[in-house]
N, C-alpha and C. Protein backbone atom coordinates (compact mmCIF):
# COMPACT_ATOMS: atom_id res chain seq x y z
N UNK A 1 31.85 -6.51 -2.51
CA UNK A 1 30.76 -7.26 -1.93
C UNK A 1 30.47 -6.69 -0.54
N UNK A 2 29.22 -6.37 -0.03
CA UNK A 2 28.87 -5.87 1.21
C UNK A 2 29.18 -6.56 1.88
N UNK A 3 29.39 -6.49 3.33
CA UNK A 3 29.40 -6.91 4.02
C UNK A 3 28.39 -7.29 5.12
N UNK A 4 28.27 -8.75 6.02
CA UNK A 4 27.58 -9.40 6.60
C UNK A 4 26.46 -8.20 7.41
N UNK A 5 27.53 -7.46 7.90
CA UNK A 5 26.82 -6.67 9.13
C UNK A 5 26.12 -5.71 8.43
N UNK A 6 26.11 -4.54 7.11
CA UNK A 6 25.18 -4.17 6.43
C UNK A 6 24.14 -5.06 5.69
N UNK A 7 24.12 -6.22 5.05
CA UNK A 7 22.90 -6.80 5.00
C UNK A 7 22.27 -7.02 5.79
N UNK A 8 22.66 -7.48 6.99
CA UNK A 8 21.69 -7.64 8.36
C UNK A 8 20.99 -6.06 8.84
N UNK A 9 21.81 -5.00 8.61
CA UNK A 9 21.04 -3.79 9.02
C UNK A 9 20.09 -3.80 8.03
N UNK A 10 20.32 -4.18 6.43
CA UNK A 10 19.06 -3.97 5.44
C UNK A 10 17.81 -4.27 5.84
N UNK A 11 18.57 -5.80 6.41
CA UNK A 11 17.38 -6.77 6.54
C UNK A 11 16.30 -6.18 7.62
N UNK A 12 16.84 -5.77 9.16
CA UNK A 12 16.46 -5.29 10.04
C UNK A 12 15.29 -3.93 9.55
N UNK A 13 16.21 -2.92 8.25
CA UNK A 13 15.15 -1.51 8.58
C UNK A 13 14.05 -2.35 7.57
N UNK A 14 14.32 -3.14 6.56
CA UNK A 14 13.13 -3.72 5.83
C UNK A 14 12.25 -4.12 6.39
N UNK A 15 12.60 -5.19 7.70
CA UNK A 15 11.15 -5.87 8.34
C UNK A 15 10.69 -4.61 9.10
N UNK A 16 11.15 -3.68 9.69
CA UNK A 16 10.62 -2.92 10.34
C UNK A 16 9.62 -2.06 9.12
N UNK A 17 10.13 -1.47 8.33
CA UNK A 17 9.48 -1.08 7.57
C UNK A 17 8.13 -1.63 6.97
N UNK A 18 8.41 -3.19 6.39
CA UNK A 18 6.93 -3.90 6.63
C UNK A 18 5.92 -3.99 7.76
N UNK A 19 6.63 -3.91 8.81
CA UNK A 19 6.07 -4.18 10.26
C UNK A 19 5.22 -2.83 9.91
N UNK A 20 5.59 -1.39 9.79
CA UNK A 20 4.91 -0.35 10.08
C UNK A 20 3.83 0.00 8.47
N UNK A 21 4.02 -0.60 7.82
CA UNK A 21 3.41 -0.32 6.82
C UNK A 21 2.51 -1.44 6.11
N UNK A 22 2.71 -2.70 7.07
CA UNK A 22 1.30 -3.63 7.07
C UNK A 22 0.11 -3.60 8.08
N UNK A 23 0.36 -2.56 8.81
CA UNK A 23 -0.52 -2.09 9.30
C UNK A 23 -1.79 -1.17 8.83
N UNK A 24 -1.61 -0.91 7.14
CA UNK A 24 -2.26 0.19 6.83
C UNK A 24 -2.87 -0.78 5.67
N UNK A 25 -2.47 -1.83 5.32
CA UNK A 25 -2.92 -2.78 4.23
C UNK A 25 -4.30 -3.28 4.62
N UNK A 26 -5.08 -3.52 5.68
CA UNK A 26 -6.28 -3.77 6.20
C UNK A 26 -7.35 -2.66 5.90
N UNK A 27 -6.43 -1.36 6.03
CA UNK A 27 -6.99 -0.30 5.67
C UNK A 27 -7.52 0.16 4.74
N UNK A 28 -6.36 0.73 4.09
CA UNK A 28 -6.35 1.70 2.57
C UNK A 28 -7.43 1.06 1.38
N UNK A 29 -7.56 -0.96 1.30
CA UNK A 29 -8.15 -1.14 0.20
C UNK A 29 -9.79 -0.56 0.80
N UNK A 30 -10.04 -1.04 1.47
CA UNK A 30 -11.52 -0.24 1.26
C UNK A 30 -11.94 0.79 1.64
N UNK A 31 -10.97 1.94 2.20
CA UNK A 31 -11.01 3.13 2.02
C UNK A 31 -11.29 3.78 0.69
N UNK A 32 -9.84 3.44 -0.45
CA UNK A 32 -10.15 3.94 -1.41
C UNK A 32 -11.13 2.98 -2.48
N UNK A 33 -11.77 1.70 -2.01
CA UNK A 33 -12.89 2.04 -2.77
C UNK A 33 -13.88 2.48 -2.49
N UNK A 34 -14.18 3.05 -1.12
CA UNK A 34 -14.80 4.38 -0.74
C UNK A 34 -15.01 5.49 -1.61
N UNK A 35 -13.71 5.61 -1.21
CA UNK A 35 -13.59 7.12 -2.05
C UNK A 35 -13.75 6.90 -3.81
N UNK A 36 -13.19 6.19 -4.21
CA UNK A 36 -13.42 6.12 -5.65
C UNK A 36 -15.03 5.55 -6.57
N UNK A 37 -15.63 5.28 -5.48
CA UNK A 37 -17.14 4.55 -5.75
C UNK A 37 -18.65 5.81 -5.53
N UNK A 38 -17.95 6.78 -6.45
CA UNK A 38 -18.69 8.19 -6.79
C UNK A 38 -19.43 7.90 -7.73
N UNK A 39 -20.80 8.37 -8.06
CA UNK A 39 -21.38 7.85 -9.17
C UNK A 39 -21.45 8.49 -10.17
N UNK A 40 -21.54 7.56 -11.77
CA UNK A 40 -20.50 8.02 -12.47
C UNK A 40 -21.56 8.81 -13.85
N UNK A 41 -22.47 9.37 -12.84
CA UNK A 41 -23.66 10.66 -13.48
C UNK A 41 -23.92 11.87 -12.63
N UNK A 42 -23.20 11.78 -11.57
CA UNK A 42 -22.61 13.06 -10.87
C UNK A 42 -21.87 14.08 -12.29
N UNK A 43 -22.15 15.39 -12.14
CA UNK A 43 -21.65 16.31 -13.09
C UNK A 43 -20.60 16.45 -13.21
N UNK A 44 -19.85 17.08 -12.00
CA UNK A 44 -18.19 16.89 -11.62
C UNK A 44 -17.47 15.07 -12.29
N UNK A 45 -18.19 14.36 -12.34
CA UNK A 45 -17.35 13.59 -12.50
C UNK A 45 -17.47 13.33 -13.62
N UNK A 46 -18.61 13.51 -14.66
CA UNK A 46 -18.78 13.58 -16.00
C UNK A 46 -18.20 14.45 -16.42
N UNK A 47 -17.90 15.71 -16.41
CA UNK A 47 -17.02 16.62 -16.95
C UNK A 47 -15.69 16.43 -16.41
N UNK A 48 -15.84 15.90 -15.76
CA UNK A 48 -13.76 15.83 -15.81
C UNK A 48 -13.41 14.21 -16.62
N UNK A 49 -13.94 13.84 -16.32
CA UNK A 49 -14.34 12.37 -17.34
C UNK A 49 -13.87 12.68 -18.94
N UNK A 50 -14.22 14.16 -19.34
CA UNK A 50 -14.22 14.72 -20.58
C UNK A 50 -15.87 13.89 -21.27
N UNK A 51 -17.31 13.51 -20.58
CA UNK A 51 -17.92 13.15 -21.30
C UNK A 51 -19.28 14.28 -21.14
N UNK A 52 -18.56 16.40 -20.88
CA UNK A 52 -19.76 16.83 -20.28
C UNK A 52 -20.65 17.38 -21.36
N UNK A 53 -20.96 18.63 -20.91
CA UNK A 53 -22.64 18.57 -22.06
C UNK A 53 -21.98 19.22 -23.23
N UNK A 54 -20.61 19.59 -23.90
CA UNK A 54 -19.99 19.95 -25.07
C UNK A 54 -19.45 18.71 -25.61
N UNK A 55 -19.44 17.27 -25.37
CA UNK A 55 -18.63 16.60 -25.71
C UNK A 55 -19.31 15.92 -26.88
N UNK A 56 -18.69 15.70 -28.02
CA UNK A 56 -19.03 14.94 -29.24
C UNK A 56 -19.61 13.63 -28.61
N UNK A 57 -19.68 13.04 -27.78
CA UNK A 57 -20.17 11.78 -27.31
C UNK A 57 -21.27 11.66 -27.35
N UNK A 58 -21.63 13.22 -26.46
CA UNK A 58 -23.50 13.53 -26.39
C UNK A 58 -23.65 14.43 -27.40
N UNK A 59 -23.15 14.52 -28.59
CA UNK A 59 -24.17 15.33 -29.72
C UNK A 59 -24.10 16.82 -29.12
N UNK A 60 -23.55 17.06 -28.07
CA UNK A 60 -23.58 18.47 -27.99
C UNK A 60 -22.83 18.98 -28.26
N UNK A 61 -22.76 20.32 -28.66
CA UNK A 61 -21.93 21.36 -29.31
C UNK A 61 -21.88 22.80 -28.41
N UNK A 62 -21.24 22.89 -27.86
CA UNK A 62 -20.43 24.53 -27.64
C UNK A 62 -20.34 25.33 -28.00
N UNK A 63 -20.54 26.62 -27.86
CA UNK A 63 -19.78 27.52 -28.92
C UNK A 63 -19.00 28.69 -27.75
N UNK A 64 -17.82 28.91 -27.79
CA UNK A 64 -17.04 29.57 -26.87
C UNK A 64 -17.11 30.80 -27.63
């Protein structure tokens, strides 16, 4: 069983650790729905999507 004085250090780097990393929670959510709110008929994002102009989805056909 651990002892008193290592759970208290746990406890200690944990809040610190929250302390420094709830600082970024105000942040990050609407950053990345920034970044992720690309529109979704942009080319790049239709072809990586797998829905671009070869894909059985749109009736188109390829020939490599």
């Amino acid at each position: 069983m651990p002892d008193k004085e290592s759970n208290l250090e746990a406890d200690k780097d944990r809040r610190d650790f929250l302390k420094a990393a709830g600082k970024f929670a105000a942040i990050v959510p609407p950053a990345m729905t920034l970044l992720l709110s690309t529109s979704m008929t942009a080319r790049a994002t239709v072809v990586s999507g797998g829905g671009g102009p070869c894909s059985s989805d749109n009736g188109g056909s390829c020939s490599s």
